[in-house]
Structure formats: C-alpha cells, structure tokens
PDB file of N, CA and C in Angstrom:
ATOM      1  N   UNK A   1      10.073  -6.819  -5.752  1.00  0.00           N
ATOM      2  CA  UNK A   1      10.902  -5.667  -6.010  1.00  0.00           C
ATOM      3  C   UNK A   1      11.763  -5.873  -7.256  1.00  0.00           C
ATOM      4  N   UNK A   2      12.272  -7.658  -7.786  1.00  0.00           N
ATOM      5  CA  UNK A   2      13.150  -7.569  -8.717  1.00  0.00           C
ATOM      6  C   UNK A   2      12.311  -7.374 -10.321  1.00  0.00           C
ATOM      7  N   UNK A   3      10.977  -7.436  -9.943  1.00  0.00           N
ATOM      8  CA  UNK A   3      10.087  -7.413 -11.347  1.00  0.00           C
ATOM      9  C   UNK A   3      10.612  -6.481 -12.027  1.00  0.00           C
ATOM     10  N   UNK A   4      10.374  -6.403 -13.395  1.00  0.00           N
ATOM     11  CA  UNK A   4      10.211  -5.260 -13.994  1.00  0.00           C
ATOM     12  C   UNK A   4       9.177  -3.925 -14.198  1.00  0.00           C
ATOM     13  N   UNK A   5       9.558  -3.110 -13.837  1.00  0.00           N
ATOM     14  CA  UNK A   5       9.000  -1.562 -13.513  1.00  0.00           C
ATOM     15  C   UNK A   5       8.423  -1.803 -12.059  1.00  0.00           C
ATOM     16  N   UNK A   6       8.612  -2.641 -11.001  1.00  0.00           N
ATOM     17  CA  UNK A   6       8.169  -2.400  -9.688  1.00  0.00           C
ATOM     18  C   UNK A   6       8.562  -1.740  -9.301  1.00  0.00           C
ATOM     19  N   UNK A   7       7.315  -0.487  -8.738  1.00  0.00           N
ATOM     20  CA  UNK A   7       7.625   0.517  -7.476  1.00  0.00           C
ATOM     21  C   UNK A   7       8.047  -0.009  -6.616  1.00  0.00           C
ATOM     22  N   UNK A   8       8.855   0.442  -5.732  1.00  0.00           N
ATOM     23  CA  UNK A   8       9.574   0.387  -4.679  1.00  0.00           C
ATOM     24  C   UNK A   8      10.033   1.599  -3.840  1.00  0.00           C
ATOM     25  N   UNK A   9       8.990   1.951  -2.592  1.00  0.00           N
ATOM     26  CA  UNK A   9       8.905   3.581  -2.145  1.00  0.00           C
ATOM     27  C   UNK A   9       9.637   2.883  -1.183  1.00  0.00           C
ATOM     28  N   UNK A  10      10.352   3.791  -0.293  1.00  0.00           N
ATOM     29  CA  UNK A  10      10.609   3.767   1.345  1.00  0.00           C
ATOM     30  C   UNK A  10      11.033   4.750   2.278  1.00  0.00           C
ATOM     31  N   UNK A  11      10.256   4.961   3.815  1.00  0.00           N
ATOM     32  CA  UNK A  11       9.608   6.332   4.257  1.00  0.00           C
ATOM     33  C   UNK A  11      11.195   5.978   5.174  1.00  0.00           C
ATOM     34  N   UNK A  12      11.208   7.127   5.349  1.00  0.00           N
ATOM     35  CA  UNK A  12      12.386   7.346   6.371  1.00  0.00           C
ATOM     36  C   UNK A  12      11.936   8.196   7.749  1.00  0.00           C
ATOM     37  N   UNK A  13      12.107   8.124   8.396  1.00  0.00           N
ATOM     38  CA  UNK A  13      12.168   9.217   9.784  1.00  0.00           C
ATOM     39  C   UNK A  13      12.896   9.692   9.423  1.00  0.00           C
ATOM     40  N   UNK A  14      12.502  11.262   9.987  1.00  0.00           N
ATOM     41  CA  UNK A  14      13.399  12.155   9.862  1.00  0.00           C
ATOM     42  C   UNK A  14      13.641  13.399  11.028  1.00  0.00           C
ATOM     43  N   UNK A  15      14.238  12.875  12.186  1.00  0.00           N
ATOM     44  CA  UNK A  15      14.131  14.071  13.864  1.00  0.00           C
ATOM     45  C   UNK A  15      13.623  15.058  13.574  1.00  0.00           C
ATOM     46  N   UNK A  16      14.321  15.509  12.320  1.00  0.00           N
ATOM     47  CA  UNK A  16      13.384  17.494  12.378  1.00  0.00           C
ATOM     48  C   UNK A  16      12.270  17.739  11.523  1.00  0.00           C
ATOM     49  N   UNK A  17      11.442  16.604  10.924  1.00  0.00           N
ATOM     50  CA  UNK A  17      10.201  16.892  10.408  1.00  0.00           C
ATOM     51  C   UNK A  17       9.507  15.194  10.488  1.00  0.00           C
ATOM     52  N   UNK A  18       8.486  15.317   9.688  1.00  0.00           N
ATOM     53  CA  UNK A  18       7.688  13.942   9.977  1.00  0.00           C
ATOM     54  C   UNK A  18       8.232  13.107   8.830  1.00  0.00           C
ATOM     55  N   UNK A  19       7.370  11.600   8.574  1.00  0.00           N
ATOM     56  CA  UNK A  19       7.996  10.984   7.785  1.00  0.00           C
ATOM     57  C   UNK A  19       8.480  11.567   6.452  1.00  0.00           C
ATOM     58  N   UNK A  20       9.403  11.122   6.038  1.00  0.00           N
ATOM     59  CA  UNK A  20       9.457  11.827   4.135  1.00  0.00           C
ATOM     60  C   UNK A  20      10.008  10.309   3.366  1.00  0.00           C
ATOM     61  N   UNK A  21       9.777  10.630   2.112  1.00  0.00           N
ATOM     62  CA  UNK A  21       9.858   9.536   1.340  1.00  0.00           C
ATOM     63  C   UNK A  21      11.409  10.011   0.865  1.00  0.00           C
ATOM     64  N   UNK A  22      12.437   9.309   1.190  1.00  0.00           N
ATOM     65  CA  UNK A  22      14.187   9.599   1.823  1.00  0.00           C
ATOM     66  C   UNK A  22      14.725   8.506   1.700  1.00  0.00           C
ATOM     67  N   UNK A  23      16.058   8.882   1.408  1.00  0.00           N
ATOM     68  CA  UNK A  23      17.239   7.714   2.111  1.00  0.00           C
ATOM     69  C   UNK A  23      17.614   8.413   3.311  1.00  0.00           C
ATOM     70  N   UNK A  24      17.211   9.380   4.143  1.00  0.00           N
ATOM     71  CA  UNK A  24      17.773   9.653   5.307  1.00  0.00           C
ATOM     72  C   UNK A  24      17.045   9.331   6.299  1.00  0.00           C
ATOM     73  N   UNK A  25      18.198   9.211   7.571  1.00  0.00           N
ATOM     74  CA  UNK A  25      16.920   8.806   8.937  1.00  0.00           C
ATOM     75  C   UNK A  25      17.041   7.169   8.654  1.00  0.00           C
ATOM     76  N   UNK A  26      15.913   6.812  10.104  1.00  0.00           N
ATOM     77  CA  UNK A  26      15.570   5.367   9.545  1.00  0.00           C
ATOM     78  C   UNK A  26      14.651   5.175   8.772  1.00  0.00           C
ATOM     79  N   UNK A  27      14.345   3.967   8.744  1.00  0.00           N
ATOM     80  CA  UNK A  27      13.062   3.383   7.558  1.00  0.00           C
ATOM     81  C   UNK A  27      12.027   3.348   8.333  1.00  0.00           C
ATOM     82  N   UNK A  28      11.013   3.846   8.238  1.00  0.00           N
ATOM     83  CA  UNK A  28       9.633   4.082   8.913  1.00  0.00           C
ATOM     84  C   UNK A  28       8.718   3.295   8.213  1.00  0.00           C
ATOM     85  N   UNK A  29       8.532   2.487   7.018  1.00  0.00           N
ATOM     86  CA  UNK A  29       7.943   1.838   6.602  1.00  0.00           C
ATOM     87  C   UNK A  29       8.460   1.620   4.742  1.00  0.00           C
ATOM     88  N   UNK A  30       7.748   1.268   3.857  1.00  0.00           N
ATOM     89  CA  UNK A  30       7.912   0.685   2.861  1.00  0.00           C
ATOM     90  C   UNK A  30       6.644   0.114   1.953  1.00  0.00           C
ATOM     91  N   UNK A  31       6.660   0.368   0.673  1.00  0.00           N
ATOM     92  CA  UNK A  31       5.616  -0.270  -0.082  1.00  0.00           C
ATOM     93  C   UNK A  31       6.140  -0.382  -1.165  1.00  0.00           C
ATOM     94  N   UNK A  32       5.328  -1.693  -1.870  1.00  0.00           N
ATOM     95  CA  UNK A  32       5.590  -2.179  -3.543  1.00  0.00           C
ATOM     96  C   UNK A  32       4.529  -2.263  -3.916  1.00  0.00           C
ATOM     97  N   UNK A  33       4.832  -1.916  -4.872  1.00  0.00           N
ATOM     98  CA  UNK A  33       3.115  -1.816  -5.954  1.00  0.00           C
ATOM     99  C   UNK A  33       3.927  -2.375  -7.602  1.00  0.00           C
ATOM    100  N   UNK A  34       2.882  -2.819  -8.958  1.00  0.00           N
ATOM    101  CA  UNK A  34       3.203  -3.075  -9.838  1.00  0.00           C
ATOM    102  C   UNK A  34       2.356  -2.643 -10.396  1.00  0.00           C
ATOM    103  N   UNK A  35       3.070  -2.002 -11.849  1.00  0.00           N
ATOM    104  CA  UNK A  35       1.789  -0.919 -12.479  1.00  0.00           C
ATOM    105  C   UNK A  35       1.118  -2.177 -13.478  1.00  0.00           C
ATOM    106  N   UNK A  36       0.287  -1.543 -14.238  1.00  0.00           N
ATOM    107  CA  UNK A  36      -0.342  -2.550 -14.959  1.00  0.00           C
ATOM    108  C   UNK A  36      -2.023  -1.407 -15.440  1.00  0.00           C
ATOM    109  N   UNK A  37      -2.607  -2.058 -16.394  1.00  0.00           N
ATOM    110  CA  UNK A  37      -3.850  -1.019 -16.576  1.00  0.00           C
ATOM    111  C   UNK A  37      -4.788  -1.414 -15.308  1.00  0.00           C
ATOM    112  N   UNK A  38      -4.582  -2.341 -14.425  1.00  0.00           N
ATOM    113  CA  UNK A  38      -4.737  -1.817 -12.746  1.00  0.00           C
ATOM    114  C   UNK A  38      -3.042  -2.269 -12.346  1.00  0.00           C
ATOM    115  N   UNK A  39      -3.321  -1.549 -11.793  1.00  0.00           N
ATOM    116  CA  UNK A  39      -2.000  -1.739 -10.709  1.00  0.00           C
ATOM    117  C   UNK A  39      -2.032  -2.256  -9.285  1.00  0.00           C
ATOM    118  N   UNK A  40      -1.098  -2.964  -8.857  1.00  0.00           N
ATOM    119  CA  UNK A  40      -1.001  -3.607  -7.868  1.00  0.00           C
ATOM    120  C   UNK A  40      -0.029  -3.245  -6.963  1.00  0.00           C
ATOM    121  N   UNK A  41      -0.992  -3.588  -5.512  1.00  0.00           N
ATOM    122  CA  UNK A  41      -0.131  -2.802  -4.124  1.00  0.00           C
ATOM    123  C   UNK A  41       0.263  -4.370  -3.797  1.00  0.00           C
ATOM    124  N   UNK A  42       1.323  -4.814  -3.836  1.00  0.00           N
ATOM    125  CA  UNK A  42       2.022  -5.968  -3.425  1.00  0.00           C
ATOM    126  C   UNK A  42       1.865  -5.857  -1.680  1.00  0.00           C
ATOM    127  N   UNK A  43       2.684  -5.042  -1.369  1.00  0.00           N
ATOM    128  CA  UNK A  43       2.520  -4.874   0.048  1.00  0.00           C
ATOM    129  C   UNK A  43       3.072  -3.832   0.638  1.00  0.00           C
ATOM    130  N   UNK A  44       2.522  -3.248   2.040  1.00  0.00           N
ATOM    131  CA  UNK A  44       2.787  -1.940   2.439  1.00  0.00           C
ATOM    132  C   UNK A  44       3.158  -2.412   4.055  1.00  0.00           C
ATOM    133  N   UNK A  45       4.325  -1.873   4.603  1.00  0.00           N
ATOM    134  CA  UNK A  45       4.473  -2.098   6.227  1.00  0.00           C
ATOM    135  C   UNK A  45       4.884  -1.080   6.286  1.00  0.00           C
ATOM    136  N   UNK A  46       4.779  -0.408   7.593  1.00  0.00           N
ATOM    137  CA  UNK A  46       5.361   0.450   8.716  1.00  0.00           C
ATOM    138  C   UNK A  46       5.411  -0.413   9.414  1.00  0.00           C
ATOM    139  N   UNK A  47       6.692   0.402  10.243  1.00  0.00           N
ATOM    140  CA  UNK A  47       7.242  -0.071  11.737  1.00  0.00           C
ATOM    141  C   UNK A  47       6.146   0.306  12.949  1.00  0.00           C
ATOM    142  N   UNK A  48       6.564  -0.387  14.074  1.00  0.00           N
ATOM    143  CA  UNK A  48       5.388  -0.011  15.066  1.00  0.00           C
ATOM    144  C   UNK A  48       5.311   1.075  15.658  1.00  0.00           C
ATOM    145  N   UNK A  49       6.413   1.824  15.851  1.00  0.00           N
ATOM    146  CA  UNK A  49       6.646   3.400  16.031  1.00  0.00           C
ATOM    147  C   UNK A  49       6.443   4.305  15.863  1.00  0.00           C
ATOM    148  N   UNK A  50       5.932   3.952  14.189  1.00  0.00           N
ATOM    149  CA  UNK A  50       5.604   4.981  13.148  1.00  0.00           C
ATOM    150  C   UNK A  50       4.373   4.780  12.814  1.00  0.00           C
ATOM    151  N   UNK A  51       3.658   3.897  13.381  1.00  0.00           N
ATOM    152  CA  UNK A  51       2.241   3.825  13.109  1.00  0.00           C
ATOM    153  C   UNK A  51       0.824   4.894  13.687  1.00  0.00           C
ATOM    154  N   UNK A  52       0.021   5.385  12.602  1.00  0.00           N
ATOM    155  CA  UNK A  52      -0.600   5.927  13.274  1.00  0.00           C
ATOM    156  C   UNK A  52       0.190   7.547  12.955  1.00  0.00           C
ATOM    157  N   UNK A  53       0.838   7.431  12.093  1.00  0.00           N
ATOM    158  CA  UNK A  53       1.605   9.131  12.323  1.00  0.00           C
ATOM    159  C   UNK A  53       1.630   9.460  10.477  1.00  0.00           C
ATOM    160  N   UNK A  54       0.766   8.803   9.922  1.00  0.00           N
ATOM    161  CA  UNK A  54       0.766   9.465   8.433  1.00  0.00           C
ATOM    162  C   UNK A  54       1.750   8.787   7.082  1.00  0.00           C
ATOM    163  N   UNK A  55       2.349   7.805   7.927  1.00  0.00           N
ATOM    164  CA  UNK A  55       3.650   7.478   6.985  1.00  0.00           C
ATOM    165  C   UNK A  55       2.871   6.533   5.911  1.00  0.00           C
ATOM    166  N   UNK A  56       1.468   5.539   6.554  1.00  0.00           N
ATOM    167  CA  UNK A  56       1.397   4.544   5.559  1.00  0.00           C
ATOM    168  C   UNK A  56       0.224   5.627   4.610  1.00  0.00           C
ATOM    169  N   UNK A  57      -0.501   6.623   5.024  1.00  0.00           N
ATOM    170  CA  UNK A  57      -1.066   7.408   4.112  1.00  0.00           C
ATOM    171  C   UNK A  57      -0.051   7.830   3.061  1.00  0.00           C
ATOM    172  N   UNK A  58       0.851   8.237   3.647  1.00  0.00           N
ATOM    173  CA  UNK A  58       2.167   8.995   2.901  1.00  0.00           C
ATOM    174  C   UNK A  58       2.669   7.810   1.631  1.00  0.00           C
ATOM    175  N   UNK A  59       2.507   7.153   1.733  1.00  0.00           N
ATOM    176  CA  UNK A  59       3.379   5.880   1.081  1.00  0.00           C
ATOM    177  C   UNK A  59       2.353   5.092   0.003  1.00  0.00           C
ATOM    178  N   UNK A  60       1.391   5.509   0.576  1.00  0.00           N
ATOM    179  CA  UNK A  60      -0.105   4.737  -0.066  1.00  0.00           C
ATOM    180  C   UNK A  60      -0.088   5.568  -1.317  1.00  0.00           C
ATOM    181  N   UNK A  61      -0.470   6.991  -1.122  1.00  0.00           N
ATOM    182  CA  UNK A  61      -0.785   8.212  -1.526  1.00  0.00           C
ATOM    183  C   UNK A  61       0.314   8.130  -2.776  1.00  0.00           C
ATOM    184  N   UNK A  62       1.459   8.399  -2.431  1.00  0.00           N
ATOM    185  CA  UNK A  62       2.937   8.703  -3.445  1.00  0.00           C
ATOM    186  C   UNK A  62       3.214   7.371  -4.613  1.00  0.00           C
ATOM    187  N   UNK A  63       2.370   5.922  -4.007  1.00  0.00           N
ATOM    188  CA  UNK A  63       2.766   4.857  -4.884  1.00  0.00           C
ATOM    189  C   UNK A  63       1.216   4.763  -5.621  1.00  0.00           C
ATOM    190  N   UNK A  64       0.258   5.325  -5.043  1.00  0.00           N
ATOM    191  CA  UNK A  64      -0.830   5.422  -6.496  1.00  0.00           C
ATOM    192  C   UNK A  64      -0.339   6.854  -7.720  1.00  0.00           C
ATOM    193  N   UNK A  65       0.117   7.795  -7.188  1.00  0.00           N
ATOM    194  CA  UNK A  65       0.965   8.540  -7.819  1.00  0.00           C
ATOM    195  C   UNK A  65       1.460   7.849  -9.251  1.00  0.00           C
ATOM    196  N   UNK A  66       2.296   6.849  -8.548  1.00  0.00           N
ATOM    197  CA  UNK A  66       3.565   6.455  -9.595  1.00  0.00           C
ATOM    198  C   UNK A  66       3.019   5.385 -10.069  1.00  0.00           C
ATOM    199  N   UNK A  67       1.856   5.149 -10.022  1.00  0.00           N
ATOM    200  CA  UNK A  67       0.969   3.775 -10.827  1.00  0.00           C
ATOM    201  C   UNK A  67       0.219   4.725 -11.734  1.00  0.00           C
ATOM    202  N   UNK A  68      -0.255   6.007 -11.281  1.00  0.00           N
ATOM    203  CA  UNK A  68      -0.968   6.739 -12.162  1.00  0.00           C
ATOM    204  C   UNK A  68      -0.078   7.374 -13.603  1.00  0.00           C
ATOM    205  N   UNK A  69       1.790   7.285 -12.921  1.00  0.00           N
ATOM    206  CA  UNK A  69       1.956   8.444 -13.718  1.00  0.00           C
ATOM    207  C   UNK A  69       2.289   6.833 -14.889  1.00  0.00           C
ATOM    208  N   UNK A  70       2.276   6.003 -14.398  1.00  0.00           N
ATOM    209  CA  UNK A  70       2.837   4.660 -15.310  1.00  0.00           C
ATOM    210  C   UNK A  70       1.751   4.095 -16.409  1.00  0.00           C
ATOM    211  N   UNK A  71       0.187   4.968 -16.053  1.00  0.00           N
ATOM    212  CA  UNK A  71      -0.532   4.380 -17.324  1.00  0.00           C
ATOM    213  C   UNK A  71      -1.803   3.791 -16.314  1.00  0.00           C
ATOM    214  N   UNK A  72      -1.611   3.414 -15.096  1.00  0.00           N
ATOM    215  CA  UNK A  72      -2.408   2.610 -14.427  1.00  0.00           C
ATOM    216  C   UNK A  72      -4.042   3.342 -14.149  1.00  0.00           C
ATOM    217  N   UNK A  73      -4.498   2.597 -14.702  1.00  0.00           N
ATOM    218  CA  UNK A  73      -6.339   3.483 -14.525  1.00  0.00           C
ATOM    219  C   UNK A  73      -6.851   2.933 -13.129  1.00  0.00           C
ATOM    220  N   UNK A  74      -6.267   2.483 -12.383  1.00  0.00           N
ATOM    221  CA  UNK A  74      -7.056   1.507 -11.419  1.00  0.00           C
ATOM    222  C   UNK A  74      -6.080   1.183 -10.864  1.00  0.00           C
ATOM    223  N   UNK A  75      -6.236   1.011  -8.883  1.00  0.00           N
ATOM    224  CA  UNK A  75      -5.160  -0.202  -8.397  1.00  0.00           C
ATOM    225  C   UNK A  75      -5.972  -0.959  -7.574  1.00  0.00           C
ATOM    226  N   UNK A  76      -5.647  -2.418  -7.212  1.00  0.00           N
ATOM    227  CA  UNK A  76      -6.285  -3.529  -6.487  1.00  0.00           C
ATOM    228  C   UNK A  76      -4.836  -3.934  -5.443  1.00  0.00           C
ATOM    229  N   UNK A  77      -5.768  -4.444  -4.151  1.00  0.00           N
ATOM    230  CA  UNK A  77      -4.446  -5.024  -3.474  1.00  0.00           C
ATOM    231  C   UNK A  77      -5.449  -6.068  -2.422  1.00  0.00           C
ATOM    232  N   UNK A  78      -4.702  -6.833  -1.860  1.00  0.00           N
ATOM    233  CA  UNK A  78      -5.262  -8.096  -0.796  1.00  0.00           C
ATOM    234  C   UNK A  78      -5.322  -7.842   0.397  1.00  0.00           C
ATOM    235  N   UNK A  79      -6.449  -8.158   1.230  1.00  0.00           N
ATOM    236  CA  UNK A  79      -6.150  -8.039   2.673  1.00  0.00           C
ATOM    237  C   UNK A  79      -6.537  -8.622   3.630  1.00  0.00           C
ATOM    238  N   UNK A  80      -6.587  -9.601   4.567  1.00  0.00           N
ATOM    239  CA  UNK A  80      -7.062 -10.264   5.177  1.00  0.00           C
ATOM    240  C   UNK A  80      -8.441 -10.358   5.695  1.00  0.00           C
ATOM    241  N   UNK A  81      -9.365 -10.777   5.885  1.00  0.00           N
ATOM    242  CA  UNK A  81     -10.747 -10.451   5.926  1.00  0.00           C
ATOM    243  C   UNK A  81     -10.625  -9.992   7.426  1.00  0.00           C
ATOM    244  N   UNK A  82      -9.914 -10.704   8.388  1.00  0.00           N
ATOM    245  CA  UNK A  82      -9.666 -10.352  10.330  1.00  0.00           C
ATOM    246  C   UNK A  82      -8.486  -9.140  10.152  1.00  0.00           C
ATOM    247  N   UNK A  83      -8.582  -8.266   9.048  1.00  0.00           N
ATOM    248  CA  UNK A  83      -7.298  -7.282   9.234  1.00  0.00           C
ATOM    249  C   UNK A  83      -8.340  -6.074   9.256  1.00  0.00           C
ATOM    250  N   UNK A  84      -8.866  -5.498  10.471  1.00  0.00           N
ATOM    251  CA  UNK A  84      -9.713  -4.675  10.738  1.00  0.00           C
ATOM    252  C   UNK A  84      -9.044  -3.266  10.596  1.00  0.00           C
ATOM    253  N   UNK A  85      -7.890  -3.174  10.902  1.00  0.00           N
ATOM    254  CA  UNK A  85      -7.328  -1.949  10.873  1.00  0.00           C
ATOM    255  C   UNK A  85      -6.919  -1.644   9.459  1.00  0.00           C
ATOM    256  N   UNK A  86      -6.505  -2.598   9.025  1.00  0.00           N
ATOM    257  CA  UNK A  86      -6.237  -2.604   7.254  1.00  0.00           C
ATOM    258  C   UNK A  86      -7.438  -2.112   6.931  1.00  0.00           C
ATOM    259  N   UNK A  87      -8.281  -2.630   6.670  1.00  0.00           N
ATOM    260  CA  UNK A  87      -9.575  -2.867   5.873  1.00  0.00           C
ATOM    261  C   UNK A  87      -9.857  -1.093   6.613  1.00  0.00           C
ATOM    262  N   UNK A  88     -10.307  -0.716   7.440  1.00  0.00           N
ATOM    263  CA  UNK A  88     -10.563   0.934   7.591  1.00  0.00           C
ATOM    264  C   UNK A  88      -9.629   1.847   7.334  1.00  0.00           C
ATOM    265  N   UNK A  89      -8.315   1.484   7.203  1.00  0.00           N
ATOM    266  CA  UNK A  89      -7.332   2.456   6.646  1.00  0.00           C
ATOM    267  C   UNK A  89      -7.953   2.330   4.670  1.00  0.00           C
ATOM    268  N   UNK A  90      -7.703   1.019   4.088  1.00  0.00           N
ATOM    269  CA  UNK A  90      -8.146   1.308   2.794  1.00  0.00           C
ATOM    270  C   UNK A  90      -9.014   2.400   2.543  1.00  0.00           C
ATOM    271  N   UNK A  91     -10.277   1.640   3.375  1.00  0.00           N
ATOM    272  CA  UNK A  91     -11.675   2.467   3.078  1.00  0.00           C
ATOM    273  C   UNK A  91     -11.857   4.003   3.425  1.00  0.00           C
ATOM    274  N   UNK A  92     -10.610   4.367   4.052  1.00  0.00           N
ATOM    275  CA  UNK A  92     -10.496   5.838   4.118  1.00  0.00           C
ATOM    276  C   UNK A  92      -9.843   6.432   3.407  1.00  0.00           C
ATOM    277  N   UNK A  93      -9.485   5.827   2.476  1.00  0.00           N
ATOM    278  CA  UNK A  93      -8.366   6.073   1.450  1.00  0.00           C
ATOM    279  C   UNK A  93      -9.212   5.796   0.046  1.00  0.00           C
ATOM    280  N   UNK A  94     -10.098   5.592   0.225  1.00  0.00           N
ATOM    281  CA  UNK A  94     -11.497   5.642  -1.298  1.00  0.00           C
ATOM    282  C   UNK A  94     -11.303   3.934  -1.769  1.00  0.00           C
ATOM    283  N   UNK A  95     -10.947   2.835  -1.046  1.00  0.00           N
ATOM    284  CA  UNK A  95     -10.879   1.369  -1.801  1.00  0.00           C
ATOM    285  C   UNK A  95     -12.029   0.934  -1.337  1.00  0.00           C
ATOM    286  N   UNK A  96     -12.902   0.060  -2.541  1.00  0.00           N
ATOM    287  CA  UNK A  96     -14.015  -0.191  -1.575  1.00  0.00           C
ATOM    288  C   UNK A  96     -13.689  -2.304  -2.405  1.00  0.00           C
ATOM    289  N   UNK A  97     -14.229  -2.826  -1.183  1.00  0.00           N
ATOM    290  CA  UNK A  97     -14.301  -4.625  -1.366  1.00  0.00           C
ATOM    291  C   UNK A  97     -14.923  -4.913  -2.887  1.00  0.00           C
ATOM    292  N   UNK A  98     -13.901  -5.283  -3.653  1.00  0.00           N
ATOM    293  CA  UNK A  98     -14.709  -6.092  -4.762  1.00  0.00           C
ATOM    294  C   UNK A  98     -15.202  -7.559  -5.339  1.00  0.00           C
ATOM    295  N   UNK A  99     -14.282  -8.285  -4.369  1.00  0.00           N
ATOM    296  CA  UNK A  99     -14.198 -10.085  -4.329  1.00  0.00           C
ATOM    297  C   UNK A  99     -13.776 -10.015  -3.021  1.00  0.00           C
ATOM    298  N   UNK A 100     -14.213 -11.470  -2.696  1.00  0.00           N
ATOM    299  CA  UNK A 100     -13.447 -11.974  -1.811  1.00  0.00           C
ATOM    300  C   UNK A 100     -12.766 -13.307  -2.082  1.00  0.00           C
ATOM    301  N   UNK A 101     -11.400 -13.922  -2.116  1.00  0.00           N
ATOM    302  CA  UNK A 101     -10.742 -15.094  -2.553  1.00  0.00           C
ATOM    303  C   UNK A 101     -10.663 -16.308  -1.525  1.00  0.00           C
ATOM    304  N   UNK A 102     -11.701 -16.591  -1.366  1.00  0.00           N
ATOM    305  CA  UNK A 102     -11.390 -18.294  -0.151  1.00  0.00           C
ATOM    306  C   UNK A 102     -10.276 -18.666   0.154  1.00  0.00           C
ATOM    307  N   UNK A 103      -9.312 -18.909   1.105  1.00  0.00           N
ATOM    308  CA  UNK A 103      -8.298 -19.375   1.789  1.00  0.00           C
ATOM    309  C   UNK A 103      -7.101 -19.081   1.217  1.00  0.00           C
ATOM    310  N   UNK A 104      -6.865 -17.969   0.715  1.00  0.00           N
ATOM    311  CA  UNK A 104      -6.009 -17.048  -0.130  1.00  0.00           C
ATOM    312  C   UNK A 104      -3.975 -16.954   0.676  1.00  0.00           C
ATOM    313  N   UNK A 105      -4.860 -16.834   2.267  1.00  0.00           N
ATOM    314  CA  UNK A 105      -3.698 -16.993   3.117  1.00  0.00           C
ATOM    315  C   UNK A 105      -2.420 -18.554   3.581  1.00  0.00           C
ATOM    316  N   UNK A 106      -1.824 -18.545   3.831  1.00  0.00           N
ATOM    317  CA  UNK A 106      -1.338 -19.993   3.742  1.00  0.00           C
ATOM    318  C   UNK A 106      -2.061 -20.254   5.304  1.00  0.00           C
ATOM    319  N   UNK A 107      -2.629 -19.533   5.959  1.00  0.00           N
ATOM    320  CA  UNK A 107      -3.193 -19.980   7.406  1.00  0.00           C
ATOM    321  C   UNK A 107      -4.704 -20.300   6.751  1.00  0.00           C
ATOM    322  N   UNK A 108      -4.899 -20.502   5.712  1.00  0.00           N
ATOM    323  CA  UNK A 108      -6.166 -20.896   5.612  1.00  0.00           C
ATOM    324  C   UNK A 108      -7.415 -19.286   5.568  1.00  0.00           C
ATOM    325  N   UNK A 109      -7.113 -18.106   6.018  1.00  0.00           N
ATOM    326  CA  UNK A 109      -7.973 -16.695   5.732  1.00  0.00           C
ATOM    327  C   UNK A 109      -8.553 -16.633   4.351  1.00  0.00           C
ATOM    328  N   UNK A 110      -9.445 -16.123   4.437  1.00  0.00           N
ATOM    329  CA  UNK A 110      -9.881 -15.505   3.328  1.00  0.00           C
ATOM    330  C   UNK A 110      -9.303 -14.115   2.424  1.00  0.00           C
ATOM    331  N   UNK A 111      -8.805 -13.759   2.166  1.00  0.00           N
ATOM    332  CA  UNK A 111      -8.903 -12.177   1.348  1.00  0.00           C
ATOM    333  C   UNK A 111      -9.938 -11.220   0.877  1.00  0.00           C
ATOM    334  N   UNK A 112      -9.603 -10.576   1.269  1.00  0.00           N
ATOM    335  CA  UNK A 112     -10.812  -9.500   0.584  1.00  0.00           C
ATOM    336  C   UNK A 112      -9.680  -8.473  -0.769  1.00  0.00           C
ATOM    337  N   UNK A 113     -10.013  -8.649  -1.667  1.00  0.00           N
ATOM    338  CA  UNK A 113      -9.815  -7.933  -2.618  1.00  0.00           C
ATOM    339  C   UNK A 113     -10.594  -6.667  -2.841  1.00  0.00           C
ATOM    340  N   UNK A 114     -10.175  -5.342  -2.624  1.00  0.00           N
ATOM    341  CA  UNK A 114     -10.117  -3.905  -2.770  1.00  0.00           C
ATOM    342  C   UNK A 114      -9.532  -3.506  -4.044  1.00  0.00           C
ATOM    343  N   UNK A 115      -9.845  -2.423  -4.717  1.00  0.00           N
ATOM    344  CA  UNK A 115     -10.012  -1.929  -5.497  1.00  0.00           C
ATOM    345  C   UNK A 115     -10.268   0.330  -5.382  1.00  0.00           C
ATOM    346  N   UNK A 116      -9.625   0.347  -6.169  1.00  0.00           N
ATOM    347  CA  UNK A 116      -9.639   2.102  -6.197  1.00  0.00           C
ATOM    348  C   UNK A 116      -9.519   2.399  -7.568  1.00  0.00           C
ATOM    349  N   UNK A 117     -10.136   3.183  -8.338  1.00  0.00           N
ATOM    350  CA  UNK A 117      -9.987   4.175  -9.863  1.00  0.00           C
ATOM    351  C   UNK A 117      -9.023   4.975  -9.403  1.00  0.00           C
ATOM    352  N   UNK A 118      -8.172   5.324  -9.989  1.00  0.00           N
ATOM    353  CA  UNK A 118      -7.223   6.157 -10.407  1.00  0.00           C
ATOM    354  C   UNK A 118      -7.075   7.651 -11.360  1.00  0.00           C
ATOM    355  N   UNK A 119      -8.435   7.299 -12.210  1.00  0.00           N
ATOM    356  CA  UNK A 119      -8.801   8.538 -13.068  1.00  0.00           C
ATOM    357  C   UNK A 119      -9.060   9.852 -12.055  1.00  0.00           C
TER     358      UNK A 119
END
C-alpha cells in the first residue's frame, strides 16, 4: 500500500444497499493492485460474511478499472494451485493460467500465475 501509485480500494457494507466501494459501514473486504504496463493484483480479501455476495467481483472489477485508467494493458496476480475457489472466481472473471512458479508459498505450494488483457 506504501508503494508508489498503489491502488488501494476498500468495500464497505452498507444496511440499506449492497457492498459499495465507501468509507461508510464496515469493511467488507479490500484489494491492492500496482499499475505497471501489466499491472498487479497484490492481494484481494473479503470478510467471511460478505462472501459470496458480489463484493470481491465489485473490488476486482473497480481495481482493473484503475490499472486501466493508469496505462496498464494487462493485469497478472498469484494464486495458490489448492485455492479452488480462487482459481474459479478468476476464471469467471476472463484470467486464464499462464505459469506456474514452484514453491512460491512459504508452506512450500506452488502458484499459479493468471493473467487478463485489459484492452
């Protein structure tokens, strides 16, 4: 977050409508990305509450936005090769596997490196 030009989104709940990208309400989740001629999704969480209700589409969606409006032709991000729910949220979201990085995790996992155009 302290880089220079890092995005930094964060979803709020909000009682009388669904998530919004806010300082009001609580925090429903969060993502960092770094632009670059690809850009990078550092990392994306929702809370467990809020899962499943649009917020990490919402957050995904708004920070390729702001990689696009920054110059970025492309974004790449990491994901565990046993992160099954990750890996089908990407792929519904147009990222498809371009590498995979051998023991990338400090538990020893692999990564799968994803990839999306931006044009």
């Amino acid at each position: 977050m302290r880089r220079r030009g890092a995005i930094t989104l964060i979803a709020a709940s909000d009682p009388e409508k669904s998530a919004t990208l806010s300082a009001n309400g609580e925090i429903a989740g969060f993502i960092v990305a770094h632009p670059g001629n690809t850009g990078h999704i550092v990392t994306i969480d929702v809370v467990a509450s809020a899962r499943r209700s649009g917020v990490g589409s919402l957050l995904l969606r708004a920070a390729e936005d702001r990689l696009r409006s920054a110059g970025s032709r492309a974004v790449a991000l990491e994901t565990a090769v046993d992160n099954v729910s990750a890996l089908a949220f990407y792929k519904r979201h147009g990222y498809s596997v371009v590498k995979t990085i051998p023991r990338y995790y400090s538990n020893g996992v692999d990564a799968l490196v994803l990839q999306k155009d931006l044009a």
